[in-house]
N, C-alpha and C. Protein backbone atom coordinates (compact mmCIF):
# COMPACT_ATOMS: atom_id res chain seq x y z
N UNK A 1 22.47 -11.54 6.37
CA UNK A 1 21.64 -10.79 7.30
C UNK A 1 21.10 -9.55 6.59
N UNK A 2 19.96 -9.56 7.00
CA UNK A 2 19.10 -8.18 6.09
C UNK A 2 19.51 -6.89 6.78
N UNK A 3 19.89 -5.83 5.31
CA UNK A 3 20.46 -4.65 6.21
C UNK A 3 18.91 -3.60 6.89
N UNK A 4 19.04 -1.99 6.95
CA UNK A 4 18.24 -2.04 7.85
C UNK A 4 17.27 -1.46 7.22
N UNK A 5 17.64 -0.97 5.52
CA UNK A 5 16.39 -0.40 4.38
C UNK A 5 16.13 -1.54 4.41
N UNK A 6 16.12 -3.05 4.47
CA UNK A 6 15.21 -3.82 3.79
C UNK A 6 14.37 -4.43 5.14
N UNK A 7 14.69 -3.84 6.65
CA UNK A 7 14.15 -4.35 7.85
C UNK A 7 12.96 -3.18 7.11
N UNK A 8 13.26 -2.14 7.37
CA UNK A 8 12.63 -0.94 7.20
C UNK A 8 11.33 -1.22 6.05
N UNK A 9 11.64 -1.66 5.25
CA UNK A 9 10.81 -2.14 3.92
C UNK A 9 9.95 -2.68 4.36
N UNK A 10 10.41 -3.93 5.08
CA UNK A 10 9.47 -5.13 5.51
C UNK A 10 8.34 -4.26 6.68
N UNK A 11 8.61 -3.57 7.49
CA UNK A 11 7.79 -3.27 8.50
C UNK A 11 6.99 -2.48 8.00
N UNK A 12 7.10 -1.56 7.12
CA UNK A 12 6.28 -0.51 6.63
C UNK A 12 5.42 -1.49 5.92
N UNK A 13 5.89 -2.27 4.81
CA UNK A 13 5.09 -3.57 4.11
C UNK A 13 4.19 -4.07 5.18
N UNK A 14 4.15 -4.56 6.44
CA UNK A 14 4.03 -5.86 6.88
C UNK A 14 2.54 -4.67 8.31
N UNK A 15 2.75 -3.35 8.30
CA UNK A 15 2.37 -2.05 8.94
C UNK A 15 1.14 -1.85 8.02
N UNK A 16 1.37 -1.31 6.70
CA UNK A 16 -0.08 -1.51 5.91
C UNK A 16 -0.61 -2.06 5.65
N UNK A 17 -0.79 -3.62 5.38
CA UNK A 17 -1.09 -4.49 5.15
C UNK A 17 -2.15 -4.95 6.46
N UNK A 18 -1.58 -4.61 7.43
CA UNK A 18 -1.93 -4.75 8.53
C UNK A 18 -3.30 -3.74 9.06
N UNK A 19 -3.24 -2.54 8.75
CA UNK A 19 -3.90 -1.79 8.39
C UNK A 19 -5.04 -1.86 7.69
N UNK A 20 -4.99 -2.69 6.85
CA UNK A 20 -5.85 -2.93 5.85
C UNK A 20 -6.54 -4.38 6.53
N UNK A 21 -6.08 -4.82 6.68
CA UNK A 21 -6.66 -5.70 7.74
C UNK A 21 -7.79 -5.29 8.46
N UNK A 22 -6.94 -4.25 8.81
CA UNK A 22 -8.07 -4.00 10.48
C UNK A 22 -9.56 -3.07 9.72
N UNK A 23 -9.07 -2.54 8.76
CA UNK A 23 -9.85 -1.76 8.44
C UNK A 23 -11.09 -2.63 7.72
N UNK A 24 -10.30 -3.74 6.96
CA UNK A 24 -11.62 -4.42 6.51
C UNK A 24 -12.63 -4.76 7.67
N UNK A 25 -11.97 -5.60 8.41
CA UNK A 25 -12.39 -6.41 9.46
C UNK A 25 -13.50 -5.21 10.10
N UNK A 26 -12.52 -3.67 10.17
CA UNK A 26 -13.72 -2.85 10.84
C UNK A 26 -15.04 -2.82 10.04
N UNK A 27 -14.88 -2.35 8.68
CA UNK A 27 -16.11 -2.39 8.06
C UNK A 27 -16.87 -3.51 7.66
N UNK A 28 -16.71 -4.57 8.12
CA UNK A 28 -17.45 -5.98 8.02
C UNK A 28 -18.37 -5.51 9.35
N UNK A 29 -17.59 -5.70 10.48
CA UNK A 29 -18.64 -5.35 11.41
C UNK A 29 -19.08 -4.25 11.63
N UNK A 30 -18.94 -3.31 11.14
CA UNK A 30 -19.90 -2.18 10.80
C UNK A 30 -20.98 -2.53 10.07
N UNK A 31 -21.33 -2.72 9.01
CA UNK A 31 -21.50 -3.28 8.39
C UNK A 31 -22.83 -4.67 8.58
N UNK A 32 -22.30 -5.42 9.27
CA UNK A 32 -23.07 -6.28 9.87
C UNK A 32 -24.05 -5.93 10.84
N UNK A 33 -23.52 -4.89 11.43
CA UNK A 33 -24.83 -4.60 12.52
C UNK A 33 -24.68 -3.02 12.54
N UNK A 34 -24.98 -2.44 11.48
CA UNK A 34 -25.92 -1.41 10.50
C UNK A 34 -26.76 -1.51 10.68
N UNK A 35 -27.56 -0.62 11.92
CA UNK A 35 -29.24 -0.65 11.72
C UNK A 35 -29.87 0.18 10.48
N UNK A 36 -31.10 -0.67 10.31
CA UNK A 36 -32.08 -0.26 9.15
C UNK A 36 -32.71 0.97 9.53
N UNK A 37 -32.89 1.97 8.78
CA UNK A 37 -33.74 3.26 8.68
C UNK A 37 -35.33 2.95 8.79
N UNK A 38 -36.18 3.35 9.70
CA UNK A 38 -37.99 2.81 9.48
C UNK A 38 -38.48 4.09 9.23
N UNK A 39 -39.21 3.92 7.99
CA UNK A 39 -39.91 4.79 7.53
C UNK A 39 -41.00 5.13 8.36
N UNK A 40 -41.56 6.60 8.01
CA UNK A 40 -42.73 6.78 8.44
C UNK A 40 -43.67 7.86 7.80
N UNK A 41 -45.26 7.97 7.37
CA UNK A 41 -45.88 8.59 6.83
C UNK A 41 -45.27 10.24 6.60
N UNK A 42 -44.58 10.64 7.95
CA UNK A 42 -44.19 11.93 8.08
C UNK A 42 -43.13 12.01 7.64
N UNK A 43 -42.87 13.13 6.97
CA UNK A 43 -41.49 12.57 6.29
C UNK A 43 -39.98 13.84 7.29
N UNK A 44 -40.66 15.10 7.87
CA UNK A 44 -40.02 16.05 8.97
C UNK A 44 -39.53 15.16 9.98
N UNK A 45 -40.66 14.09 10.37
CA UNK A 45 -39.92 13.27 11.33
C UNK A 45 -39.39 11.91 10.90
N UNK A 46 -39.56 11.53 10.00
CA UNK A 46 -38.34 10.63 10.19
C UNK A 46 -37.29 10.74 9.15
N UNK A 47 -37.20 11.99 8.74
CA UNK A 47 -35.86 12.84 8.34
C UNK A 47 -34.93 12.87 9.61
N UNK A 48 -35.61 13.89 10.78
CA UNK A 48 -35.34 14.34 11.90
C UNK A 48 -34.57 12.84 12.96
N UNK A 49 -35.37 11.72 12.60
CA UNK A 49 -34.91 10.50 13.29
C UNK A 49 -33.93 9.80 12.49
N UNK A 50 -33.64 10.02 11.30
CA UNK A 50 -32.64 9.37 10.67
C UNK A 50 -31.61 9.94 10.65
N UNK A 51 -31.41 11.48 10.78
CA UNK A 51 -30.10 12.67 10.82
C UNK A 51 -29.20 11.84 11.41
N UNK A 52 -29.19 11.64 12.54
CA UNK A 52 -28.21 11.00 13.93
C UNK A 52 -27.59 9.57 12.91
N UNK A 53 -28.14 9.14 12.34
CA UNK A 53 -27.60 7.59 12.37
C UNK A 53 -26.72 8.01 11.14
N UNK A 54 -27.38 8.78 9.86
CA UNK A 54 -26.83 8.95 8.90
C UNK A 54 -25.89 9.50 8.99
N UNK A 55 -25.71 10.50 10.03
CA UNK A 55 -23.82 11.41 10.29
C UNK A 55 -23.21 10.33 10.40
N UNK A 56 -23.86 9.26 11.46
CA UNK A 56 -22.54 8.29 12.15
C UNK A 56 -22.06 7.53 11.02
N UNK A 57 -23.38 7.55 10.41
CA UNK A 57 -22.70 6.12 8.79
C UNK A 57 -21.79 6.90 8.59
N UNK A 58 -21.90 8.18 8.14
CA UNK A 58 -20.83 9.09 7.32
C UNK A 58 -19.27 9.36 7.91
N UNK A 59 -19.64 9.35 9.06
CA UNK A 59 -18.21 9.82 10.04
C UNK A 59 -17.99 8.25 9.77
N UNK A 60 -18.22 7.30 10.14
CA UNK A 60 -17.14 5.89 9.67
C UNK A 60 -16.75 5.93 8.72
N UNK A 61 -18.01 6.12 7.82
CA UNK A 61 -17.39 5.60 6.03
C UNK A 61 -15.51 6.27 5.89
N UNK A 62 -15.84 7.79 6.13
CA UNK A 62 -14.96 8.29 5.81
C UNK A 62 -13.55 8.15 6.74
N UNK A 63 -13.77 7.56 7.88
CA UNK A 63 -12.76 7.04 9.15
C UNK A 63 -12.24 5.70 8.07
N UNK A 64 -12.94 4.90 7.24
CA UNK A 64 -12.86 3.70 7.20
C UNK A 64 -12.06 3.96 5.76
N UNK A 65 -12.54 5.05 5.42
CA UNK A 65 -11.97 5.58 3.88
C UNK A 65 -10.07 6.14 4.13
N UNK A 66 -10.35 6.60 5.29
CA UNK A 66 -9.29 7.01 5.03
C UNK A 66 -8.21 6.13 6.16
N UNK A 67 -8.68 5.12 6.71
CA UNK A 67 -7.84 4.07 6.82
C UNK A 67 -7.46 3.20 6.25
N UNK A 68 -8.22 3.00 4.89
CA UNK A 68 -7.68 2.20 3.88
C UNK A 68 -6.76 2.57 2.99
N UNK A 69 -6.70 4.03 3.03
CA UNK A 69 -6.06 5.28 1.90
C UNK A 69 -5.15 5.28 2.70
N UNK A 70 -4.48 5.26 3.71
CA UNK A 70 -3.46 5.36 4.37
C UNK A 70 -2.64 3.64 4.80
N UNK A 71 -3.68 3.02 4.48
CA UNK A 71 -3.00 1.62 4.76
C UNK A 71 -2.16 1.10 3.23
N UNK A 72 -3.28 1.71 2.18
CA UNK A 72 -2.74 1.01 0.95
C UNK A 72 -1.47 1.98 0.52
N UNK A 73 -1.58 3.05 1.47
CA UNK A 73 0.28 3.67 0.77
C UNK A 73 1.19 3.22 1.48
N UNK A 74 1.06 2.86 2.58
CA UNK A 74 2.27 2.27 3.15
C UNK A 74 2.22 1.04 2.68
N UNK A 75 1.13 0.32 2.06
CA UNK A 75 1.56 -0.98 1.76
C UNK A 75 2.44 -0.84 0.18
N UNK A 76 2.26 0.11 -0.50
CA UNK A 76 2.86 0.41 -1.53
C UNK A 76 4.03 0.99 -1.69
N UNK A 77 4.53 1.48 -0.23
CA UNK A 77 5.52 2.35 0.06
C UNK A 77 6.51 1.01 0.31
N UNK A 78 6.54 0.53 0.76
CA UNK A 78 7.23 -1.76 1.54
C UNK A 78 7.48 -1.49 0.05
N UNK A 79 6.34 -2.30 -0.53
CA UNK A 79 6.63 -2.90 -2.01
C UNK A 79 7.78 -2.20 -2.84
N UNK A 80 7.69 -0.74 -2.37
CA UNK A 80 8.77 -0.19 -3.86
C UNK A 80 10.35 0.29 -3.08
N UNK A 81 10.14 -0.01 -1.57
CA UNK A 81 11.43 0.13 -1.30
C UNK A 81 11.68 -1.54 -1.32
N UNK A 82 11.07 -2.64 -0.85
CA UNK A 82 11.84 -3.95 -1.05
C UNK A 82 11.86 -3.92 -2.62
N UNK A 83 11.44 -3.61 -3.48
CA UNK A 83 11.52 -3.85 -5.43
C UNK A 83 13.12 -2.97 -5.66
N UNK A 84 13.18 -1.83 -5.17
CA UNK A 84 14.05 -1.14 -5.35
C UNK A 84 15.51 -1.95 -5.02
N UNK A 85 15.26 -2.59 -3.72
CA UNK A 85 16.83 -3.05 -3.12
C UNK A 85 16.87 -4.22 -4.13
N UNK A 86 15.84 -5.00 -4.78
CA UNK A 86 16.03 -6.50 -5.31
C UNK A 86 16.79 -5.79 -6.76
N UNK A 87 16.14 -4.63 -7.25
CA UNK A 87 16.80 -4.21 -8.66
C UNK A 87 18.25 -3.71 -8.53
N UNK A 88 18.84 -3.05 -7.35
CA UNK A 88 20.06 -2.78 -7.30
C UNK A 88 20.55 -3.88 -6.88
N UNK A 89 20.40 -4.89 -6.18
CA UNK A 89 21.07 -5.77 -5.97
C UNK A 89 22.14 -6.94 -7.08
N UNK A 90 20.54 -6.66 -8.19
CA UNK A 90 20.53 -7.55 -9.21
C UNK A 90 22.01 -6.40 -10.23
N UNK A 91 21.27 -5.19 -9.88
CA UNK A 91 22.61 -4.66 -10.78
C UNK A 91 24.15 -4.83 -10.80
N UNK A 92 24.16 -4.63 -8.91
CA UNK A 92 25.97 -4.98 -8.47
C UNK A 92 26.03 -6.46 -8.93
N UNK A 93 25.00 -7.43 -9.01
CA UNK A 93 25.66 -8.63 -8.83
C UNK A 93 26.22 -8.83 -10.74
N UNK A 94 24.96 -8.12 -11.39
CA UNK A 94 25.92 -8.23 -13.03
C UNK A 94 26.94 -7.31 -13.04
N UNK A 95 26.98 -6.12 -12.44
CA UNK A 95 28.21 -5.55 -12.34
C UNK A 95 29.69 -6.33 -11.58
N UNK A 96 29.54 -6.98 -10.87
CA UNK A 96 30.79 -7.99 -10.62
C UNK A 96 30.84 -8.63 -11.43
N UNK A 97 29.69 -9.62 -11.93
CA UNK A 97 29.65 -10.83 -13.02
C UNK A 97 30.69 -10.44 -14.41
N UNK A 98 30.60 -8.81 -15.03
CA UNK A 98 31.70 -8.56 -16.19
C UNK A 98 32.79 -9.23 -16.17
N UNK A 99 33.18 -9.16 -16.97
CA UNK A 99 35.18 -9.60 -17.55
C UNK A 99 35.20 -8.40 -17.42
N UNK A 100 36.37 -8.00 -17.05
CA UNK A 100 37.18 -6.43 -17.51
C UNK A 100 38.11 -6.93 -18.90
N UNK A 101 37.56 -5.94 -20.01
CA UNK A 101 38.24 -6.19 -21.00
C UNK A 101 39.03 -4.77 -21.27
N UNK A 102 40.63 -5.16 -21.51
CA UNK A 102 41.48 -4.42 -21.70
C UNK A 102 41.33 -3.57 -23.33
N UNK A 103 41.90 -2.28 -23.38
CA UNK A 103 41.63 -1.78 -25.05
C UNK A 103 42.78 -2.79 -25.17
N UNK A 104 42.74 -2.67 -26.54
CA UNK A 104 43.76 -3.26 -27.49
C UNK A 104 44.71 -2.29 -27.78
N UNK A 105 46.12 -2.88 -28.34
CA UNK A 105 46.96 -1.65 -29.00
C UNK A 105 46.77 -1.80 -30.15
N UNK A 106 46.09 -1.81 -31.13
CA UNK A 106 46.10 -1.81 -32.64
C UNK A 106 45.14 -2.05 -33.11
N UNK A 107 44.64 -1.76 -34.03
CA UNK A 107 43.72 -2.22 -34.66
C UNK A 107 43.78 -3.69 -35.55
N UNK A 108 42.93 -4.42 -35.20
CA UNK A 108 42.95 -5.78 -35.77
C UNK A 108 42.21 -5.95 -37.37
N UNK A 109 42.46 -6.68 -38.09
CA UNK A 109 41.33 -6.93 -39.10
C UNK A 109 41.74 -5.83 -40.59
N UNK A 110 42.53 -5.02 -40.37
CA UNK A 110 43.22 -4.07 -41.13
C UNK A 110 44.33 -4.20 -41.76
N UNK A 111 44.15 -4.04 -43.26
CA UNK A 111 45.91 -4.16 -43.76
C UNK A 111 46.40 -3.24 -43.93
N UNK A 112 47.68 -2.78 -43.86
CA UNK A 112 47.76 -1.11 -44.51
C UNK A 112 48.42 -1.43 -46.06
């Protein structure tokens, strides 16, 4: 049974990932129905008519920026606590695996 750092691992893993999900998925359909900018001879006014749309691009981008920046650390945050438990695990299990070897009383291999 999994203890509760490696429940913990998995949800934070399984939380960004998820995240990242949504976030793509958001900027696809953003994305997809992105209206086009129409030019016009004047350039005061359709500066003036493009202001509005161009904040909104900007306020997503950066909504979308920083849901991905926050999705990909928790997805990186999973990864290095489940990596962490697999490397200590692996350590106790060669740490049981030893022989206990006793010193010797003498030196072997020596003549006096």
């Amino acid at each position: 049974m999994p203890d509760k750092t490696e429940i913990s691992g998995f949800i934070v893993l399984f939380a960004g990932v998820a995240l990242l999900v949504f976030t793509f998925f958001n900027a696809y359909l953003f994305l997809k129905w992105l209206s086009t900018i129409e030019t016009s001879p004047d350039l005061m006014a359709s500066f003036g008519e493009a202001l509005a749309p161009l904040i909104e691009a900007c306020i997503r981008a950066i909504y979308l920026g920083i849901m991905g920046w926050i999705g990909s650390i928790l997805t990186v945050r999973g990864v290095n606590i489940l990596t962490q438990l697999r490397h200590e695990a692996k350590a106790e299990a060669k740490v049981s695996e030893k022989p206990i070897v006793e010193p010797s009383k003498g030196r072997k291999g020596r003549k006096s």
